[in-house]
Protein backbone atom coordinates (compact mmCIF):
# COMPACT_ATOMS: atom_id res chain seq x y z
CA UNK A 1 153.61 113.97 156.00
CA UNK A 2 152.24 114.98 152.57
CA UNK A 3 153.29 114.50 149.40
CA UNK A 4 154.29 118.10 148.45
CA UNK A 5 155.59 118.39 151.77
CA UNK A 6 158.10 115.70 151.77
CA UNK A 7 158.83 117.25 148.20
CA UNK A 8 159.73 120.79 149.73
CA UNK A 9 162.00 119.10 151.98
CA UNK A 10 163.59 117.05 149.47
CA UNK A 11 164.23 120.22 147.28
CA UNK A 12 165.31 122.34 150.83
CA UNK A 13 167.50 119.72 151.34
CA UNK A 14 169.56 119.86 147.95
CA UNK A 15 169.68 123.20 147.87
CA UNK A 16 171.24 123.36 151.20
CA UNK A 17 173.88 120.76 150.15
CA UNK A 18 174.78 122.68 146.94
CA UNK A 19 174.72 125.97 149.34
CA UNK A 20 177.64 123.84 151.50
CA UNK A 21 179.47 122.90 148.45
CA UNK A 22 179.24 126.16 147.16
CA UNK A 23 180.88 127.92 150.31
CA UNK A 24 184.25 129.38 149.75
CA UNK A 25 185.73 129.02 153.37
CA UNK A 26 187.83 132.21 152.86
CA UNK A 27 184.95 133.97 151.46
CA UNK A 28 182.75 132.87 155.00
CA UNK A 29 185.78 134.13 157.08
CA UNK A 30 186.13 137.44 155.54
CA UNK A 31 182.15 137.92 155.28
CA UNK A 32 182.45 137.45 159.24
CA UNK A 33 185.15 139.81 159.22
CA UNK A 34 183.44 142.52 157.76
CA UNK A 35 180.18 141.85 159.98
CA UNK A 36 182.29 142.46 162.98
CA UNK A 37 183.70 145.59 161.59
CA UNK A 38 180.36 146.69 161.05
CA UNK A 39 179.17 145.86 164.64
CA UNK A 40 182.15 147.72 165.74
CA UNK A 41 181.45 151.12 163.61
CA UNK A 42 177.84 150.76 164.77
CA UNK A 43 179.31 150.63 168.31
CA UNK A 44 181.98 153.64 167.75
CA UNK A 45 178.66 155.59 166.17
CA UNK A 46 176.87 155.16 169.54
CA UNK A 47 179.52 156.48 171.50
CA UNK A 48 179.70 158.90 169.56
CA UNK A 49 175.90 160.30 169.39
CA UNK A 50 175.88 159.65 173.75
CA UNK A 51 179.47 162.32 173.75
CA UNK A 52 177.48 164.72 171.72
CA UNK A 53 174.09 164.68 173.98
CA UNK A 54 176.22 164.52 176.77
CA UNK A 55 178.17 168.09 175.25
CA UNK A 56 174.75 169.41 174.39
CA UNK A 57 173.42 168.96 178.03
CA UNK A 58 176.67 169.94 179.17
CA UNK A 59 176.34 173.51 177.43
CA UNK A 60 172.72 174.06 178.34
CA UNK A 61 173.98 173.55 182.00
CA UNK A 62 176.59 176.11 181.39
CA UNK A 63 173.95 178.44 179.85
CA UNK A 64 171.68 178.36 182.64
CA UNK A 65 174.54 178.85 185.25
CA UNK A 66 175.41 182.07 183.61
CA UNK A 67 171.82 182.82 183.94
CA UNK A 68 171.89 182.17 187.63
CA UNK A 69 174.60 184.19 188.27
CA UNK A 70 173.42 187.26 185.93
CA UNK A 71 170.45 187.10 187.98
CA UNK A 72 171.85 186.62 191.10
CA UNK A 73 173.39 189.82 190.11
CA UNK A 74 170.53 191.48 188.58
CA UNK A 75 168.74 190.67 192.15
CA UNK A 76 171.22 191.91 194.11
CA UNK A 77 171.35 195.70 192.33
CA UNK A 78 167.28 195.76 192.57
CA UNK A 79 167.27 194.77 196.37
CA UNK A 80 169.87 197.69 196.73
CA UNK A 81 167.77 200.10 194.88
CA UNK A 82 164.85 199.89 196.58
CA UNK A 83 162.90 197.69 194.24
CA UNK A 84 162.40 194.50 196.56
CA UNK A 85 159.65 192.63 193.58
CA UNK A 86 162.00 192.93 191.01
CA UNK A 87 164.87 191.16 193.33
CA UNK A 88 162.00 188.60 194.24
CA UNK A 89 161.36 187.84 190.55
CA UNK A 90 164.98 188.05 189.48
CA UNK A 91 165.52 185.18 192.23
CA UNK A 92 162.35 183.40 191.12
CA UNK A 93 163.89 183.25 187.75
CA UNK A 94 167.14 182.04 189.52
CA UNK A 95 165.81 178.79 190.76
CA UNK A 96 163.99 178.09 188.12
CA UNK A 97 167.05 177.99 186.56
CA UNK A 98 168.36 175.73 189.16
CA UNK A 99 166.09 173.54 188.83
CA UNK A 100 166.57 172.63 184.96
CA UNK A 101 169.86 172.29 186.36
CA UNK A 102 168.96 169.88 188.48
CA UNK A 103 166.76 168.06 186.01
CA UNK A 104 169.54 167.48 183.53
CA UNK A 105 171.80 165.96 186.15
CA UNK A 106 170.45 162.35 185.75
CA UNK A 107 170.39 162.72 182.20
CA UNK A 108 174.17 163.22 181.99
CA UNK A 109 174.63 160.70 184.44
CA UNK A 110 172.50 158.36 182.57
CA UNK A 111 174.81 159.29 179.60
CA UNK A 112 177.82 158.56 181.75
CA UNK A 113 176.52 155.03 182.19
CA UNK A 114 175.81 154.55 178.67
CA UNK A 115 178.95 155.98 177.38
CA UNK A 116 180.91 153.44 179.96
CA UNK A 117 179.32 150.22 178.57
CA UNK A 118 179.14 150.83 175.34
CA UNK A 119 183.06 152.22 175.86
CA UNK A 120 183.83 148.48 177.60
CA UNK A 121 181.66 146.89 174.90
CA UNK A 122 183.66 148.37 171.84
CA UNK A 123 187.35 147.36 174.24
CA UNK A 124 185.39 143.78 174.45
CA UNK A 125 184.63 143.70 170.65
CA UNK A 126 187.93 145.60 169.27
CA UNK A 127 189.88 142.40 171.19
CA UNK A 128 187.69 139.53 169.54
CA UNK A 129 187.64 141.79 165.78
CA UNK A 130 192.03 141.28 166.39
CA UNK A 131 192.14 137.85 167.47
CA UNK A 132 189.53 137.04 164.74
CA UNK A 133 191.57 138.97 161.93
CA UNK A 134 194.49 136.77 163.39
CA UNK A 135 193.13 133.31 163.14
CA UNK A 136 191.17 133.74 159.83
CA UNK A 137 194.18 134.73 158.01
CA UNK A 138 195.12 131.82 159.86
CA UNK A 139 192.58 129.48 158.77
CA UNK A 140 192.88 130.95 155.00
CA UNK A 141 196.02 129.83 154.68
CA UNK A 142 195.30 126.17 156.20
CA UNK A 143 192.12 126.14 153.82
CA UNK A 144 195.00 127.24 150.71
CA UNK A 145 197.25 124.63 151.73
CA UNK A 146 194.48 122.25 152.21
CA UNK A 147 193.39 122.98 148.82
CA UNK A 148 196.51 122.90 147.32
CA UNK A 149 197.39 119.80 148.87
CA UNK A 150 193.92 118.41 147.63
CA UNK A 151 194.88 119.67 144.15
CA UNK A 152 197.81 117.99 144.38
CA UNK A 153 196.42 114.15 145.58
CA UNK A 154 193.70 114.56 142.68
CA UNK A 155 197.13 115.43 140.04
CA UNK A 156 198.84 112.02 141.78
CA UNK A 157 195.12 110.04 141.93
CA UNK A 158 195.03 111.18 138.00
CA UNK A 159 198.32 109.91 137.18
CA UNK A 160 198.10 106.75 139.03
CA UNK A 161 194.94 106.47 137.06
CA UNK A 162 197.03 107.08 133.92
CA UNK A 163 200.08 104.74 134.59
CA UNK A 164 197.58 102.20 135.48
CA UNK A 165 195.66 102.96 131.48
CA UNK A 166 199.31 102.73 130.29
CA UNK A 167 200.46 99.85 132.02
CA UNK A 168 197.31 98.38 130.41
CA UNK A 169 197.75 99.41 127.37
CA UNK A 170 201.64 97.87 127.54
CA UNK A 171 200.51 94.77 128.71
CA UNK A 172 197.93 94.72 125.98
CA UNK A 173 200.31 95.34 123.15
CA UNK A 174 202.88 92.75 124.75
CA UNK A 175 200.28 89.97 124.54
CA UNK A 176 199.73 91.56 120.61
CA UNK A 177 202.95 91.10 119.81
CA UNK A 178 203.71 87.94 121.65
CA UNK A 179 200.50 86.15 119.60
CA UNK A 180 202.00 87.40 116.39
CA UNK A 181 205.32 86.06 117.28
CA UNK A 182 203.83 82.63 117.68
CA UNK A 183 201.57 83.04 114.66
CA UNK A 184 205.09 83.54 112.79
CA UNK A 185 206.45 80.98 114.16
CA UNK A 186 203.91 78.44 113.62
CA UNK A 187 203.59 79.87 109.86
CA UNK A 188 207.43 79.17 109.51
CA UNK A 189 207.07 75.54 111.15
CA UNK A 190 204.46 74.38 108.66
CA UNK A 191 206.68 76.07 105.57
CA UNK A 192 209.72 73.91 106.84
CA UNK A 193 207.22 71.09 106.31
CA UNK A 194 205.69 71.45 103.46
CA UNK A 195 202.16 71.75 105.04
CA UNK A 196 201.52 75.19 103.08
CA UNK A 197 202.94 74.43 99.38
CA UNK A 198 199.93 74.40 97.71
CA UNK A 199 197.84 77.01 99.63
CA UNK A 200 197.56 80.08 97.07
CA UNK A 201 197.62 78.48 94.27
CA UNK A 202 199.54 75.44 92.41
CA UNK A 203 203.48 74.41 92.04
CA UNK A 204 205.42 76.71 89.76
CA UNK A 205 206.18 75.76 86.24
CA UNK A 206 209.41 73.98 86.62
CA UNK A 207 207.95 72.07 89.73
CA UNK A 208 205.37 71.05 86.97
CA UNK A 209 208.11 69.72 84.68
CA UNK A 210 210.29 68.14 87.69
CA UNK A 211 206.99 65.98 88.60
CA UNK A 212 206.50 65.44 84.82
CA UNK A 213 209.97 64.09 84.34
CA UNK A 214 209.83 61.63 87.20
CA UNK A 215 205.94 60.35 86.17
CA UNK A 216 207.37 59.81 83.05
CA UNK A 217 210.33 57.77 84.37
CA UNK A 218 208.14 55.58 86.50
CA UNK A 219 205.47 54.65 83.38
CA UNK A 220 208.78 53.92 81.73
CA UNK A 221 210.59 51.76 83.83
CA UNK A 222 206.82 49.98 84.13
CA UNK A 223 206.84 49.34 80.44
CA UNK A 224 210.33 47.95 80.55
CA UNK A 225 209.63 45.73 83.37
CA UNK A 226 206.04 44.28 81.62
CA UNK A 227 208.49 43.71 78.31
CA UNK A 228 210.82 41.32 79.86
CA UNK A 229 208.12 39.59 81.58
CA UNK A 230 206.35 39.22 78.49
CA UNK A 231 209.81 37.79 76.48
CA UNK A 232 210.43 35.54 79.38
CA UNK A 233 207.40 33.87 78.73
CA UNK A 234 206.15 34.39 82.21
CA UNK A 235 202.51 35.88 82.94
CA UNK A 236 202.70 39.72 84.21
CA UNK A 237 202.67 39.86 88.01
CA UNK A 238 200.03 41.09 90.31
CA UNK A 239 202.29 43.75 91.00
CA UNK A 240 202.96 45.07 88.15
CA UNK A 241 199.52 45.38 87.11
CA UNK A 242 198.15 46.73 89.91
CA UNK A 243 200.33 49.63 89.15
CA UNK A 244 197.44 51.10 87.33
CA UNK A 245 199.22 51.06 84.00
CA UNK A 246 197.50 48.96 81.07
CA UNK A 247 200.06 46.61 78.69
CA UNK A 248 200.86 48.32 74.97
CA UNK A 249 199.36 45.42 72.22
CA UNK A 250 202.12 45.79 69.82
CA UNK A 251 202.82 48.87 70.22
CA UNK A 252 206.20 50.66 71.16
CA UNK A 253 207.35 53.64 73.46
């Protein structure tokens, strides 16, 4: 298989599916509908031309047997006056006459024949047209419900869809709210311990002057303490020195 060929039946084959989803099934049913009712005027139209020939051979037959007997007459009245040709050709005429008689016969009985098929063919079709008309309205009103009930799954398939986005979205904002709970409560934890006094910045001013006061207090009572030693007599202990305060030479608080 070619190339373009395979592509032609690639294309065909597309088109055909978009034909399929295309289709309206009520619009296919009531197409068919009207086809019928065409084949059945086309039908009623045939019967009708074969009644007409069949009234038009019907009247020629008519004609020509008022022609016989006119000149069955005529022949008589020239036998009885003496004029024997002209009753010969009057009765010449005669079965001529006949015989397109005659001739016609088959014709109308041809038309007999015609005019009875096509009469049981229309019956035939006028029964299938009704039981047609009955099950496409039928089969419109599955296809509606069928539609409708389509419509309707899609709706519920769109709102499952949505509770499913909103239960999402619920759970998301629970987890939200649950991590900024324990943030909170971790923040709180670490105030209550004193972890987070100096983030942002240092103590206050009268924290400054609380820690003041008590530095103060503890060079003091050093001082005292390195006094006595030093009136005792007794050399300054390790301890005190190693407080990281140097001794005052002479010199007073």
């Amino acid at each position: 298989m070619g190339l373009f060929q395979r592509a032609h039946d690639i294309v065909e084959a597309k088109a055909n599916r978009a034909l399929d989803a295309a289709e309206n099934p009520n619009e296919m049913l009531d197409l068919s509908y009207e086809k019928m009712l065409e084949q059945l005027t086309q039908v009623r139209r045939a019967l009708v031309d074969i009644a007409a020939s069949k009234k038009q051979i019907e009247l020629q037959e008519d004609q020509l047997r008022h022609s016989i007997d006119h000149l069955q007459d005529q022949a008589k009245a020239a036998l009885a006056a003496g004029k024997e040709d002209l009753a010969k050709e009057a009765l010449a005429r005669k079965a001529t006459a006949q015989g397109q008689i005659d001739g016609m016969e088959p014709q109308r009985q041809q038309l007999d024949e015609q005019e009875q098929k096509l009469t049981a063919t229309l019956n035939a079709l006028q029964t299938r047209v009704n039981a047609f008309r009955t099950q496409k309205e039928t089969m419109k009103a599955t296809y509606t419900a069928a539609k409708a009930s389509a419509s309707v799954n899609e709706s519920a398939a769109g709102i499952s869809k949505t509770f499913g986005d909103s239960g999402a979205a619920l759970q998301r904002a629970q987890d939200k709210i649950a991590s900024m709970q324990a943030r909170s409560g971790a923040l709180d934890e670490l105030l209550e311990s004193g972890a987070l006094e100096d983030v942002g910045g240092g103590d206050d001013d009268i924290q400054k002057e609380l820690d003041k006061v008590a530095s103060d207090s503890q060079v003091d009572q050093e001082l005292a303490a390195l006094k006595a030693q030093l009136g005792a007599g007794a050399p300054p202990q390790p301890e005190a020195l190693g407080s990281g305060s140097a001794p005052d030479q002479g010199g007073t608080s």
